[in-house]
Structure formats: C-alpha cells, structure tokens
N, C-alpha and C. Protein backbone atom coordinates (compact mmCIF):
# COMPACT_ATOMS: atom_id res chain seq x y z
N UNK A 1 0.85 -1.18 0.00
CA UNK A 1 0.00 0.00 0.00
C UNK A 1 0.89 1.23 0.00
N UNK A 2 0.50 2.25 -1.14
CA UNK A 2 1.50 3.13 -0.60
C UNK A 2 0.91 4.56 0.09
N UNK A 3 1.55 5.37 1.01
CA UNK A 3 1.50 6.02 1.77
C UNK A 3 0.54 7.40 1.42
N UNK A 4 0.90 7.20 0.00
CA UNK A 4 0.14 8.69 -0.63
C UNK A 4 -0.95 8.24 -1.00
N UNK A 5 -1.51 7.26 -0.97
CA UNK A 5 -2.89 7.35 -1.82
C UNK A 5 -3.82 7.14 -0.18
N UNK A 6 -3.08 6.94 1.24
CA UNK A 6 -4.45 6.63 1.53
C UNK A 6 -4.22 7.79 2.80
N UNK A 7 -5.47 7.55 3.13
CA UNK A 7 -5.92 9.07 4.03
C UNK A 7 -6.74 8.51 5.05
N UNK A 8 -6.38 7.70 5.74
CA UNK A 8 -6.98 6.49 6.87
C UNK A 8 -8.63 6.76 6.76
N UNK A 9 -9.16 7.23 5.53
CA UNK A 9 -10.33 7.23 5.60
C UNK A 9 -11.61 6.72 4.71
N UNK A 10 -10.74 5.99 4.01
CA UNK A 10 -11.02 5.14 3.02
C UNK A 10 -11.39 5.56 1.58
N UNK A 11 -11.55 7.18 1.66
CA UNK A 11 -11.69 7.63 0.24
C UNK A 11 -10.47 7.31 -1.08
N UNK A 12 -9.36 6.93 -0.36
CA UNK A 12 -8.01 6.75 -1.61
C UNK A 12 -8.57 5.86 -2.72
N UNK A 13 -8.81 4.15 -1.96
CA UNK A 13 -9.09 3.60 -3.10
C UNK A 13 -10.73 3.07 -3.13
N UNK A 14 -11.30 2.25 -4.03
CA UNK A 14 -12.62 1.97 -3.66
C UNK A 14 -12.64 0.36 -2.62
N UNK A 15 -11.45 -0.28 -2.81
CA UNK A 15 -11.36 -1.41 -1.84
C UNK A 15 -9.99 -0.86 -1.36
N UNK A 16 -9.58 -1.51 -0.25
CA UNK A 16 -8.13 -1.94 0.55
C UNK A 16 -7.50 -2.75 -0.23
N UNK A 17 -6.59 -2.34 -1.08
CA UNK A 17 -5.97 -4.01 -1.26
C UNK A 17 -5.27 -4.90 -0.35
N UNK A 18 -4.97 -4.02 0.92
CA UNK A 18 -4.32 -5.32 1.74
C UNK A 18 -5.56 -5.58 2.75
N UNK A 19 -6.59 -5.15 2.55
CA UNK A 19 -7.78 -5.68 3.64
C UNK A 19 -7.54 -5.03 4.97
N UNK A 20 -6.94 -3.72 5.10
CA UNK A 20 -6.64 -3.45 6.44
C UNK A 20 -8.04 -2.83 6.92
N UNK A 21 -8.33 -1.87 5.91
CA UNK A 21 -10.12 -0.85 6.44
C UNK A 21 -10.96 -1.99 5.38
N UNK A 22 -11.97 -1.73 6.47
CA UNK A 22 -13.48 -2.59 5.63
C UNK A 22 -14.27 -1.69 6.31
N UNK A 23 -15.30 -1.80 5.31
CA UNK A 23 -16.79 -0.71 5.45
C UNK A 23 -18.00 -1.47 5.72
N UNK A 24 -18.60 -1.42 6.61
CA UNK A 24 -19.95 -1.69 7.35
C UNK A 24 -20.67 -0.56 7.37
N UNK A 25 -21.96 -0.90 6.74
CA UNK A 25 -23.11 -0.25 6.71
C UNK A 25 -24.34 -0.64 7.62
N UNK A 26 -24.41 0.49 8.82
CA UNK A 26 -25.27 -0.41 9.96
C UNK A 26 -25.98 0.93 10.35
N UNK A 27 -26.80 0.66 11.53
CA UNK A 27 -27.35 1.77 11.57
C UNK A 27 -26.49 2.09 13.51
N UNK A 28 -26.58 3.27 13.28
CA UNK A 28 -25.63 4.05 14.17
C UNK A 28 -26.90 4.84 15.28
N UNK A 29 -26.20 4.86 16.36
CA UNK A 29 -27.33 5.72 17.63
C UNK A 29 -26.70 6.96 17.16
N UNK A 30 -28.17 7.83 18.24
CA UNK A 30 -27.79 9.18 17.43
C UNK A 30 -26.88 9.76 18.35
N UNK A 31 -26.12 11.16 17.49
CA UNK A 31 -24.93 11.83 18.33
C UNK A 31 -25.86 12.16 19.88
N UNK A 32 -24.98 11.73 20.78
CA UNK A 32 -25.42 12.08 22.29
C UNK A 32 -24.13 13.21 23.04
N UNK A 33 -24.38 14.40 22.38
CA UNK A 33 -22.83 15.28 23.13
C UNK A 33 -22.66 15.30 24.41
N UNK A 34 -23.91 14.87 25.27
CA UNK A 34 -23.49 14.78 26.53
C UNK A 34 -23.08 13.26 27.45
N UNK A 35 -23.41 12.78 26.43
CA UNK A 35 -22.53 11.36 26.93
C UNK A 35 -20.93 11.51 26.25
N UNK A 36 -20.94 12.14 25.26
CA UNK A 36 -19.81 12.27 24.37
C UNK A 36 -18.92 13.12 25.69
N UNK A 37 -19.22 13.91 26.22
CA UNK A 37 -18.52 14.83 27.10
C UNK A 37 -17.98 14.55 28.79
N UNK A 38 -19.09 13.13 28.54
CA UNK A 38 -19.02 12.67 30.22
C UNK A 38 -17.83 11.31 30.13
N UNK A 39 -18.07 11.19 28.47
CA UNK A 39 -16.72 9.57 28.65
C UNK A 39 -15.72 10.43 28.43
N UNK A 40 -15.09 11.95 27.96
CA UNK A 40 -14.24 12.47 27.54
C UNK A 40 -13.79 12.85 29.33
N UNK A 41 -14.82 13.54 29.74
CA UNK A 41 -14.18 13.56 31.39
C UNK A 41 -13.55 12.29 32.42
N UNK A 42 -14.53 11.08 32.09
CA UNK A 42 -14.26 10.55 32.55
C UNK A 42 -12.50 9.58 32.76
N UNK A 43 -12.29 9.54 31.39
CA UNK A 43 -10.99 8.81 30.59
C UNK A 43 -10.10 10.57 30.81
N UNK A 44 -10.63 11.22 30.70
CA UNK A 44 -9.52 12.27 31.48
C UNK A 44 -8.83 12.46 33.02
N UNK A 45 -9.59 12.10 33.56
CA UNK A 45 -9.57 11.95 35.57
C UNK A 45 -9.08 10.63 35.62
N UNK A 46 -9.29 9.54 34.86
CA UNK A 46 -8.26 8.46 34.60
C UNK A 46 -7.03 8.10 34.65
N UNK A 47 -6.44 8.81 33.86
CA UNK A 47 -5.33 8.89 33.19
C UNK A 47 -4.15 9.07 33.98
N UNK A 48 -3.27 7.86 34.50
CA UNK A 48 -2.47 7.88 34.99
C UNK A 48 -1.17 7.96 34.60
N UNK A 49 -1.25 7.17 32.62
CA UNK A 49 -0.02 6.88 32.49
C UNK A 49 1.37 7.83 31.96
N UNK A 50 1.93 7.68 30.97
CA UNK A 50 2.89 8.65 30.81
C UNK A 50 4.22 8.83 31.77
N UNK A 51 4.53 9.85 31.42
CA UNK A 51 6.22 9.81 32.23
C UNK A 51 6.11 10.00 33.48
N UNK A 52 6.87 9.03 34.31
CA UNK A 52 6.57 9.11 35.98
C UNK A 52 6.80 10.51 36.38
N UNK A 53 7.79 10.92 35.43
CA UNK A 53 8.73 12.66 35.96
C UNK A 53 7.28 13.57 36.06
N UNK A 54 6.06 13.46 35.07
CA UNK A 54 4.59 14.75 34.66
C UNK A 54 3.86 14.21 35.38
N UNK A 55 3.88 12.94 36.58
CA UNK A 55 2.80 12.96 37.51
C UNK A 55 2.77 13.71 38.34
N UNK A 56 1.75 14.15 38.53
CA UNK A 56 1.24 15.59 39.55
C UNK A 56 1.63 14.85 41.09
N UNK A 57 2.29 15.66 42.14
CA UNK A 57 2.26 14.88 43.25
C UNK A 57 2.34 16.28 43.89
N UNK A 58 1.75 16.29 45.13
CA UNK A 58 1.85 16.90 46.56
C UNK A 58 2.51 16.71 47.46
N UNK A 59 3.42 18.05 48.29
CA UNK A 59 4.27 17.16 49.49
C UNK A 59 3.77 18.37 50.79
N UNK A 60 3.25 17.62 51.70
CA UNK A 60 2.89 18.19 52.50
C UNK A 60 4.60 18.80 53.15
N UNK A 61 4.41 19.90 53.61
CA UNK A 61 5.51 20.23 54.22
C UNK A 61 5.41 21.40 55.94
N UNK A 62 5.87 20.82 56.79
CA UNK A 62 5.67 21.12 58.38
C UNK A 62 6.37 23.08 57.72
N UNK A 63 5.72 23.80 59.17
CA UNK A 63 6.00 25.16 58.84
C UNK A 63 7.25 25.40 59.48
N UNK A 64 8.20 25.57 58.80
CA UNK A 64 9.69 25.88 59.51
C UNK A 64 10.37 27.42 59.68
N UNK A 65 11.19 27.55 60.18
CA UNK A 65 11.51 28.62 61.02
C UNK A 65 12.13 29.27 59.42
N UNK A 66 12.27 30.99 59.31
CA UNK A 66 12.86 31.43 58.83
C UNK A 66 13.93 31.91 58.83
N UNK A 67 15.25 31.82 58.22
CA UNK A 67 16.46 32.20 58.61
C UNK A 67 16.43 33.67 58.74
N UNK A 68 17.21 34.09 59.38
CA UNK A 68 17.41 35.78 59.80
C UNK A 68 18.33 36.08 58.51
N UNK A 69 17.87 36.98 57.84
CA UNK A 69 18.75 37.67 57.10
C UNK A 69 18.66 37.26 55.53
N UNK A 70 19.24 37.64 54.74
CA UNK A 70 18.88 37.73 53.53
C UNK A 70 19.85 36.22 52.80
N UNK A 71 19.65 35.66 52.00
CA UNK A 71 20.70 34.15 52.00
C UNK A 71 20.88 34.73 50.56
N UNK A 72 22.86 34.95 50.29
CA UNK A 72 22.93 35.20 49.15
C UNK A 72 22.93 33.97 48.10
N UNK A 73 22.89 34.74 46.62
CA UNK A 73 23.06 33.89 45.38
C UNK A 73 24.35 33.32 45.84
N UNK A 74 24.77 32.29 45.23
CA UNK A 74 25.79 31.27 45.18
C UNK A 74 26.19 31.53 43.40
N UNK A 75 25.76 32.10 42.69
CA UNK A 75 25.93 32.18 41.09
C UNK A 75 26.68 33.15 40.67
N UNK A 76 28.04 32.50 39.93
CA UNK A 76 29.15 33.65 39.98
C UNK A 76 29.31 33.97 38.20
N UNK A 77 28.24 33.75 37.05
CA UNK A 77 28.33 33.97 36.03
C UNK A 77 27.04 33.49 35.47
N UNK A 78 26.75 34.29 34.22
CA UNK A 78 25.70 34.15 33.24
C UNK A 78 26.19 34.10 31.93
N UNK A 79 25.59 33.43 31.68
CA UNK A 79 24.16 32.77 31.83
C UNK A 79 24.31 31.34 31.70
N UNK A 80 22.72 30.98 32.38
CA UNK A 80 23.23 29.60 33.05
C UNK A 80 22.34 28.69 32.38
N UNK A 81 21.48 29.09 31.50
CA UNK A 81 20.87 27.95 30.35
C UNK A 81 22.13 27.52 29.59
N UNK A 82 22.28 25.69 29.19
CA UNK A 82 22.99 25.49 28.78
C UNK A 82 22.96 25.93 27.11
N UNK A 83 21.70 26.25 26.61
CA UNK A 83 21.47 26.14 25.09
C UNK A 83 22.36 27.65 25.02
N UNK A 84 22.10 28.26 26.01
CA UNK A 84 22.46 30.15 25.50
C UNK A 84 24.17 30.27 26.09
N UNK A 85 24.58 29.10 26.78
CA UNK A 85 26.17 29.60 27.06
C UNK A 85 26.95 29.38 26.38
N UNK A 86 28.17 30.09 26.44
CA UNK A 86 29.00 30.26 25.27
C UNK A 86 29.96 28.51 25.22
N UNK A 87 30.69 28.63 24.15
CA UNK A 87 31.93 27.46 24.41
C UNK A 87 32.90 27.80 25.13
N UNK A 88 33.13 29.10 25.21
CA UNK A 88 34.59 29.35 25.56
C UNK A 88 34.05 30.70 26.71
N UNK A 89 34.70 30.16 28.05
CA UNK A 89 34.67 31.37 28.63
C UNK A 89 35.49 31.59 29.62
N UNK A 90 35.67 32.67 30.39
CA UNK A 90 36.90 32.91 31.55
C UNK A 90 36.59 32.42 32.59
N UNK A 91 35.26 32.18 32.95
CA UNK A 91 34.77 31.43 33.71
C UNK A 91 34.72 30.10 34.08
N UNK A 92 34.66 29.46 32.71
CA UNK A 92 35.15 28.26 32.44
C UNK A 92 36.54 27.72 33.04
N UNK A 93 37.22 28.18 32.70
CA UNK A 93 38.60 27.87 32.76
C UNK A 93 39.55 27.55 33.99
N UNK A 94 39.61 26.56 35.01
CA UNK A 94 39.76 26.25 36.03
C UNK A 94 38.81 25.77 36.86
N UNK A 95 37.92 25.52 36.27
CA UNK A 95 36.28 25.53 37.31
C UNK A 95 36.12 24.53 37.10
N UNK A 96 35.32 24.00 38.23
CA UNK A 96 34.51 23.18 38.68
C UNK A 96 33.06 23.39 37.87
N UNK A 97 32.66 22.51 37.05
CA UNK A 97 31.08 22.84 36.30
C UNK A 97 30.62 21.93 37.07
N UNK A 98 28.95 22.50 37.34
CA UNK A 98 27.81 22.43 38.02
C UNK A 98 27.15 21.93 36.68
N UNK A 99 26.31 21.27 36.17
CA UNK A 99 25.45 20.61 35.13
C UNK A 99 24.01 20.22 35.91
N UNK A 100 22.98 21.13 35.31
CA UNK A 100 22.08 20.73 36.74
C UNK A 100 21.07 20.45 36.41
N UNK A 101 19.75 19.74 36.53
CA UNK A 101 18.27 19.73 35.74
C UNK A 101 17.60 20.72 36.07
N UNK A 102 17.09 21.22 35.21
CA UNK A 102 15.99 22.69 35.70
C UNK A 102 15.70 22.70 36.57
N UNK A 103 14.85 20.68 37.11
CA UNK A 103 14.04 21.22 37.84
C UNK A 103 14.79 20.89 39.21
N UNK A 104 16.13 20.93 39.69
CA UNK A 104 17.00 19.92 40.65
C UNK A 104 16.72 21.32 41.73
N UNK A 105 17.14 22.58 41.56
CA UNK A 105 17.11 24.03 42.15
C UNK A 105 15.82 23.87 42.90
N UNK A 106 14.70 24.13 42.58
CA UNK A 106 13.50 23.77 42.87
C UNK A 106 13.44 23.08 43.65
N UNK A 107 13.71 21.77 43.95
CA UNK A 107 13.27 20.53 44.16
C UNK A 107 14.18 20.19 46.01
N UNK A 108 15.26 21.25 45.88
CA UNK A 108 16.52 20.90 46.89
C UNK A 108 16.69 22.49 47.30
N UNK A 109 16.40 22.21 48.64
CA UNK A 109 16.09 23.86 49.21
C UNK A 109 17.80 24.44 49.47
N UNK A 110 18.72 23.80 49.92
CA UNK A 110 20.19 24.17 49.85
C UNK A 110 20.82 24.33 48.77
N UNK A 111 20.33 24.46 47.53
CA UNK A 111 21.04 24.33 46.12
C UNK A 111 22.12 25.04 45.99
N UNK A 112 21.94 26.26 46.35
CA UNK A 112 22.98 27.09 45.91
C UNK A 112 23.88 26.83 47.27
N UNK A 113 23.93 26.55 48.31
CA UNK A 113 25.03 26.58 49.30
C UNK A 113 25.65 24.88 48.97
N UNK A 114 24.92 23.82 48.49
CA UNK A 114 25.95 22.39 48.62
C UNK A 114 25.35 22.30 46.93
N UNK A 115 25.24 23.11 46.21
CA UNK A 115 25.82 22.30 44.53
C UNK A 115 26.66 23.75 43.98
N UNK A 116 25.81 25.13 43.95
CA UNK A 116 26.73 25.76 43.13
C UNK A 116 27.87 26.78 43.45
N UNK A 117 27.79 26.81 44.88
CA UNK A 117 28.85 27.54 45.87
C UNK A 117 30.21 26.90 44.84
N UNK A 118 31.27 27.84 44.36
CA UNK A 118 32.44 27.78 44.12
C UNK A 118 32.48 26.75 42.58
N UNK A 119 31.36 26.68 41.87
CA UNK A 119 30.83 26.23 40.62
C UNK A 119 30.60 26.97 39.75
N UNK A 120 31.28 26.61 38.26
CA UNK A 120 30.25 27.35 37.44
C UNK A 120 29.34 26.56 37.03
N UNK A 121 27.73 27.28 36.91
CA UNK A 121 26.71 26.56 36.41
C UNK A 121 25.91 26.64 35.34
N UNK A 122 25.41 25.20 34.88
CA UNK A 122 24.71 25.39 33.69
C UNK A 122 23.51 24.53 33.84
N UNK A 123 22.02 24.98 33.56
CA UNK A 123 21.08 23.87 33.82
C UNK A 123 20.90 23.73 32.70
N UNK A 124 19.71 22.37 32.51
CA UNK A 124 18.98 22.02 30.86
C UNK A 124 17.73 21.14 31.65
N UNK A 125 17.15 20.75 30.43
CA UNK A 125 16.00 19.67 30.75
C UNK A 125 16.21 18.93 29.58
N UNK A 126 16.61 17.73 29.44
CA UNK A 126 16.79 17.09 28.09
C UNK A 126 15.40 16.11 28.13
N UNK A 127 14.26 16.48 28.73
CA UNK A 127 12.93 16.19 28.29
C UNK A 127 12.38 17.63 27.40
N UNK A 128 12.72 18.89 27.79
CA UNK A 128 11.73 20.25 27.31
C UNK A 128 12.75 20.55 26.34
N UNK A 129 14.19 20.32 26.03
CA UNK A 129 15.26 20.93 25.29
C UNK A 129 15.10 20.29 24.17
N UNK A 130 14.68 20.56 22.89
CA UNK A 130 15.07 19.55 21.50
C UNK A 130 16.60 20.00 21.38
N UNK A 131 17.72 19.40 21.93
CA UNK A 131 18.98 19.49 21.11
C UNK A 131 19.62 18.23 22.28
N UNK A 132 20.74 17.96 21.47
CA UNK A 132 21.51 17.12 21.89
C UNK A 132 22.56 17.77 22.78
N UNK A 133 22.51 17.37 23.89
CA UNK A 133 23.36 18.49 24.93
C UNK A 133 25.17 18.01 24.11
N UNK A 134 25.05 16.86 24.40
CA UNK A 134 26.55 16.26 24.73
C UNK A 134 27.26 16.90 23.52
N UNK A 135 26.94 17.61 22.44
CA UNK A 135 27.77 18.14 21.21
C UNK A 135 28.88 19.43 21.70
N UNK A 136 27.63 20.47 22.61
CA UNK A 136 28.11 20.77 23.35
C UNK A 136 28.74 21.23 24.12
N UNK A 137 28.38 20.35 25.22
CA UNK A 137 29.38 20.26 26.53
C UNK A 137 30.73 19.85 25.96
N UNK A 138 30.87 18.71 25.01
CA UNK A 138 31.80 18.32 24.65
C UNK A 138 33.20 19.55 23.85
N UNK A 139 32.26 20.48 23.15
CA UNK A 139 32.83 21.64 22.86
C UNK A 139 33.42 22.65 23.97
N UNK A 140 32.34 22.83 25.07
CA UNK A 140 33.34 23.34 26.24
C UNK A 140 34.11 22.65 26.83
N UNK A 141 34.02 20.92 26.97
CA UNK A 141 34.95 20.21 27.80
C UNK A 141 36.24 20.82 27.06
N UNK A 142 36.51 20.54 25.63
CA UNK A 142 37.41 20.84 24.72
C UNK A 142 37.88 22.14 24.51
N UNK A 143 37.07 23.27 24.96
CA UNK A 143 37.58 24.69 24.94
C UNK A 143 38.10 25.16 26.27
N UNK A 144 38.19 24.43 27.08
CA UNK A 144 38.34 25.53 28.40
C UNK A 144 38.85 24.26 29.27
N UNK A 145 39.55 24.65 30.33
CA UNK A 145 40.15 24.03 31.43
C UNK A 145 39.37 23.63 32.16
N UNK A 146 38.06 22.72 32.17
CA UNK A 146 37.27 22.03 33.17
C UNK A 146 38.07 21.26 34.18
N UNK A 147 38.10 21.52 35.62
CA UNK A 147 38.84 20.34 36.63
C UNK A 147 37.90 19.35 36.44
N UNK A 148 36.56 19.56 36.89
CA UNK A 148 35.33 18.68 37.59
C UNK A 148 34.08 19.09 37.19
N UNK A 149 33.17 17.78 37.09
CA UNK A 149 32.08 18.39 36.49
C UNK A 149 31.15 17.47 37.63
N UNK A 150 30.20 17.95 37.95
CA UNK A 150 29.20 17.66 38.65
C UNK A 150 27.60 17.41 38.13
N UNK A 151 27.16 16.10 38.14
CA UNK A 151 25.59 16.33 37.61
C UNK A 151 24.52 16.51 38.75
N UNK A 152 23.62 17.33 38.42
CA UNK A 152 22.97 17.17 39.57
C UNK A 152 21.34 16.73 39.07
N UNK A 153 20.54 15.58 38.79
CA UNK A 153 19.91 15.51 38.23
C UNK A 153 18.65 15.57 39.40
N UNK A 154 17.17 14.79 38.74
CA UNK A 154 16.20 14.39 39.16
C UNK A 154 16.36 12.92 39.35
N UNK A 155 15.42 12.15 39.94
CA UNK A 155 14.86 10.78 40.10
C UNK A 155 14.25 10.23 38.96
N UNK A 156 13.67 11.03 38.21
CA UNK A 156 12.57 10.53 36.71
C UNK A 156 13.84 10.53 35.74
N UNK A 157 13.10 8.98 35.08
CA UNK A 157 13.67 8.94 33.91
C UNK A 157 14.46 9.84 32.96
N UNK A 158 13.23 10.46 32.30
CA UNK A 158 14.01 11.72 31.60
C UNK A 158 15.07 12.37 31.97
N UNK A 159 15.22 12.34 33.36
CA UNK A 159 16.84 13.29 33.67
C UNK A 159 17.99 12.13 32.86
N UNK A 160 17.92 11.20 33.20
CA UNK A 160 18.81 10.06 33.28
C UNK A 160 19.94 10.88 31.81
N UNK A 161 18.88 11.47 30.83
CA UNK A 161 19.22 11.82 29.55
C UNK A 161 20.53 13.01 29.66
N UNK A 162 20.57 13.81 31.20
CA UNK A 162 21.35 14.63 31.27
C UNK A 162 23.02 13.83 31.52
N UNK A 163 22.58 12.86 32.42
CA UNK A 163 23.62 12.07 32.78
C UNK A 163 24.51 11.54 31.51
N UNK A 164 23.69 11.04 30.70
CA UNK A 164 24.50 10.32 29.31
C UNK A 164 24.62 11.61 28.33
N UNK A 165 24.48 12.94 28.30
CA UNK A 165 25.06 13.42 27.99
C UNK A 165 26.55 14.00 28.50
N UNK A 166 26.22 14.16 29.59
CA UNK A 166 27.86 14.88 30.38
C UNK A 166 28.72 13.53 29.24
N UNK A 167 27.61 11.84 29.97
CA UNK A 167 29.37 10.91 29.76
C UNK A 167 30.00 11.06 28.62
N UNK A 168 28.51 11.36 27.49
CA UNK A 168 28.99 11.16 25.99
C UNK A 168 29.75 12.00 25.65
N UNK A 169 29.53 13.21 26.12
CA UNK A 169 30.54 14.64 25.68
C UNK A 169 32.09 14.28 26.22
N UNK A 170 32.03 13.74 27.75
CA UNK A 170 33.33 13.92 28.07
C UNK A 170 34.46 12.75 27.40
N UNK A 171 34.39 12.03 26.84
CA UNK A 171 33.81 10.24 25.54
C UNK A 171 34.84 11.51 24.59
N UNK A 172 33.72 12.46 23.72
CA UNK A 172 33.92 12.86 22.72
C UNK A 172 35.42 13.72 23.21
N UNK A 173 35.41 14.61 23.67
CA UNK A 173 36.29 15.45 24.26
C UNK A 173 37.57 15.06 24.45
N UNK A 174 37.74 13.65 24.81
CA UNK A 174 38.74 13.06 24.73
C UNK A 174 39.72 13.58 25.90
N UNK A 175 39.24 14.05 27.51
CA UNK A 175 39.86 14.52 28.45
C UNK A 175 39.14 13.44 29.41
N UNK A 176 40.44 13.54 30.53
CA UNK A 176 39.87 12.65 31.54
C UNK A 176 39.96 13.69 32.62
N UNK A 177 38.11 14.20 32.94
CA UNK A 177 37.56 15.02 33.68
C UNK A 177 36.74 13.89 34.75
N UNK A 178 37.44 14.36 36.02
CA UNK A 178 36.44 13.34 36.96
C UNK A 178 35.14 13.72 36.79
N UNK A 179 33.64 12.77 36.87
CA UNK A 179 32.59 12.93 37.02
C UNK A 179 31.85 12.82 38.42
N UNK A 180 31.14 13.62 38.95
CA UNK A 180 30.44 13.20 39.96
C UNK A 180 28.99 13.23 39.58
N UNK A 181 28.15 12.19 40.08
CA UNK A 181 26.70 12.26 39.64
C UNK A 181 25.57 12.57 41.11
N UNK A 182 25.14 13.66 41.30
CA UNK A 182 23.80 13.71 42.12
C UNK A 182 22.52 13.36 42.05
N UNK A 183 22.07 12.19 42.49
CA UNK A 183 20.14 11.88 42.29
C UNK A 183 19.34 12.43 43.03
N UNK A 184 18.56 13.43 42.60
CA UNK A 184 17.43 13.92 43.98
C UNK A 184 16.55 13.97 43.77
N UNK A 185 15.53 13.49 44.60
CA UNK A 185 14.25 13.05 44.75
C UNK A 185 12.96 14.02 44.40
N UNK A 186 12.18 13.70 44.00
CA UNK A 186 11.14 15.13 43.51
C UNK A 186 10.77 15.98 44.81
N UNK A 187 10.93 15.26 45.58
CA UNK A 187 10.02 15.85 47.26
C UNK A 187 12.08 16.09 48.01
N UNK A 188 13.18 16.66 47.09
CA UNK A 188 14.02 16.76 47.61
C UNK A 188 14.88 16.05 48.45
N UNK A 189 15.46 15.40 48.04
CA UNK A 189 15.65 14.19 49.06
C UNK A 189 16.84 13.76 48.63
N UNK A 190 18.28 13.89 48.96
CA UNK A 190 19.69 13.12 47.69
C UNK A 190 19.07 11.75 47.88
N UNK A 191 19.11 11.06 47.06
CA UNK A 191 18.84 9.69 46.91
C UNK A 191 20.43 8.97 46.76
N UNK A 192 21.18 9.40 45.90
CA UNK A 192 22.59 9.18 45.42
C UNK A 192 23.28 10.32 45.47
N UNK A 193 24.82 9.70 45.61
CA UNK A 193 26.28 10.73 45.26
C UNK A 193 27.21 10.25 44.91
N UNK A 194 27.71 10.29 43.88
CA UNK A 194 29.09 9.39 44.12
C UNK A 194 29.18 9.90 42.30
C-alpha cells in the first residue's frame, strides 16, 4: 500500500488491497454530546499513564523557622541555560562545572550553598530541550580548562538523559575530567552521590 494514496479514511481507493479498512453499513445511535462529554471527562480523571517525571504529586511540608537575614546567590556567572552559554569562557577555565536539571534548584532547598557555591553553572532539561546536549558540553569540555564536572539531576527517567550526555561529551572530548553524579528526589531528598 503506498502512503500517498491513503488518508486512513477510506476515500483513496474503492477497496483496501491489503484488507486493512473494511466498510460496514449499519445503523448508528444518534450523536449524544453529553454522553460524548461525560466519557471524555471521565478517561480524562483516569489517566495515569505517561512519564513518571509529569505525575502531579503533593508534598505536604511542616512550617519551619525562617532564617534571619537575607541568603545570598551562590551564582558567579551568566548565563546559566545550557542552550544560550557560550563554548569558551573565563569562567570556564579552572572551574569546577555544576550541570544541573531545571528542575533539581527547585526541588533541593540548599542548592545554591551544597551544589553551586564555588561552581560554574549550567542547567537544561533534556525532556523540554530539542537538542543534543553532549555536542556541546563536549565543545566546552574541549575549549576551556574544566577540573570537575558535577551532575545534579532528578529521580525521573528523563533526567537520566542529562547524565548520558555529560558521559557522551566527556567520551567525545577526549579529556579525563572526573565525574560526579547527584540523584534527587522530587520531594528533595539526595537519593545518590558518588
């Protein structure tokens, strides 16, 4: 069958030649939009499946004390989207890189005092990002004096994608940059370090 003649609706040819659509002539109940609207709600409030990372979850959280005083940024350069930073920078060059998931900041109330204190940083989401990180990172591993690179991901799948980029870039780069990998939990939590 080829691709251009059919239009999954059976007008292309007057039969299927491979027998995939067949036509029945029966008699049909009439349109009911409000049953039409109540199975559309219903199979909506359903719907559990999809990526564990887009399930909606709640975390109850106890009311805790506020620190006195103002808690500075920990961020010693911009910009820190990985798609918009440069290859080559002064910043770069002796540093420790921070590699972080969008949503890791968020998620881990100390971020800036135990991941990007004395880091330079760069986040991504290689679920929301269409590009291939590791091309790259691999271009800054290769332009600039990286000591250490740090991942700091999520628990959901989709992060996992940040992780195999750092490895693949640092692969390509052809430098032996120690890696450290961080797992943290959606409700904040290190799960892993090492």
């Amino acid at each position: 069958l080829r691709e251009d003649y059919c239009d999954g609706l059976g007008d292309c040819l007057p039969a299927c030649p491979t027998d995939a659509i067949s036509f029945e002539e029966r008699e049909a109940p009439a349109y009911d939009e409000a049953a039409v609207l109540a199975a559309k709600a219903a199979k909506a409030e359903a719907h559990t499946g999809g990526c564990p990372g887009s399930r909606s979850r709640s975390f109850a959280r106890p009311d805790t004390a506020q620190p006195e005083g103002e808690i500075p940024s920990e961020l010693t350069q911009w910009p820190v989207q990985l798609r918009l930073a440069p290859t080559k920078a002064p910043y770069f060059d002796g540093a420790d890189l921070l590699i972080a998931a969008d949503c890791s900041a968020f998620s881990y109330a100390a971020f800036h005092r135990d991941f990007i204190r004395g880091r330079a940083a760069l986040i991504g989401c290689p679920k929301l990002d269409p590009v291939d990180y590791s091309e790259k990172l691999a271009e800054i591993f290769r332009r600039n004096d990286i000591r250490r690179v740090s991942v700091v991901r999520m628990e959901v799948p989709c992060c996992g994608g940040l992780t195999l980029a750092v490895q693949k870039a640092l692969a390509a780069s052809g430098k032996d940059i120690p890696l450290s990998v961080t797992i943290l939990s959606t409700d904040g939590q290190i799960l892993r370090q090492g």
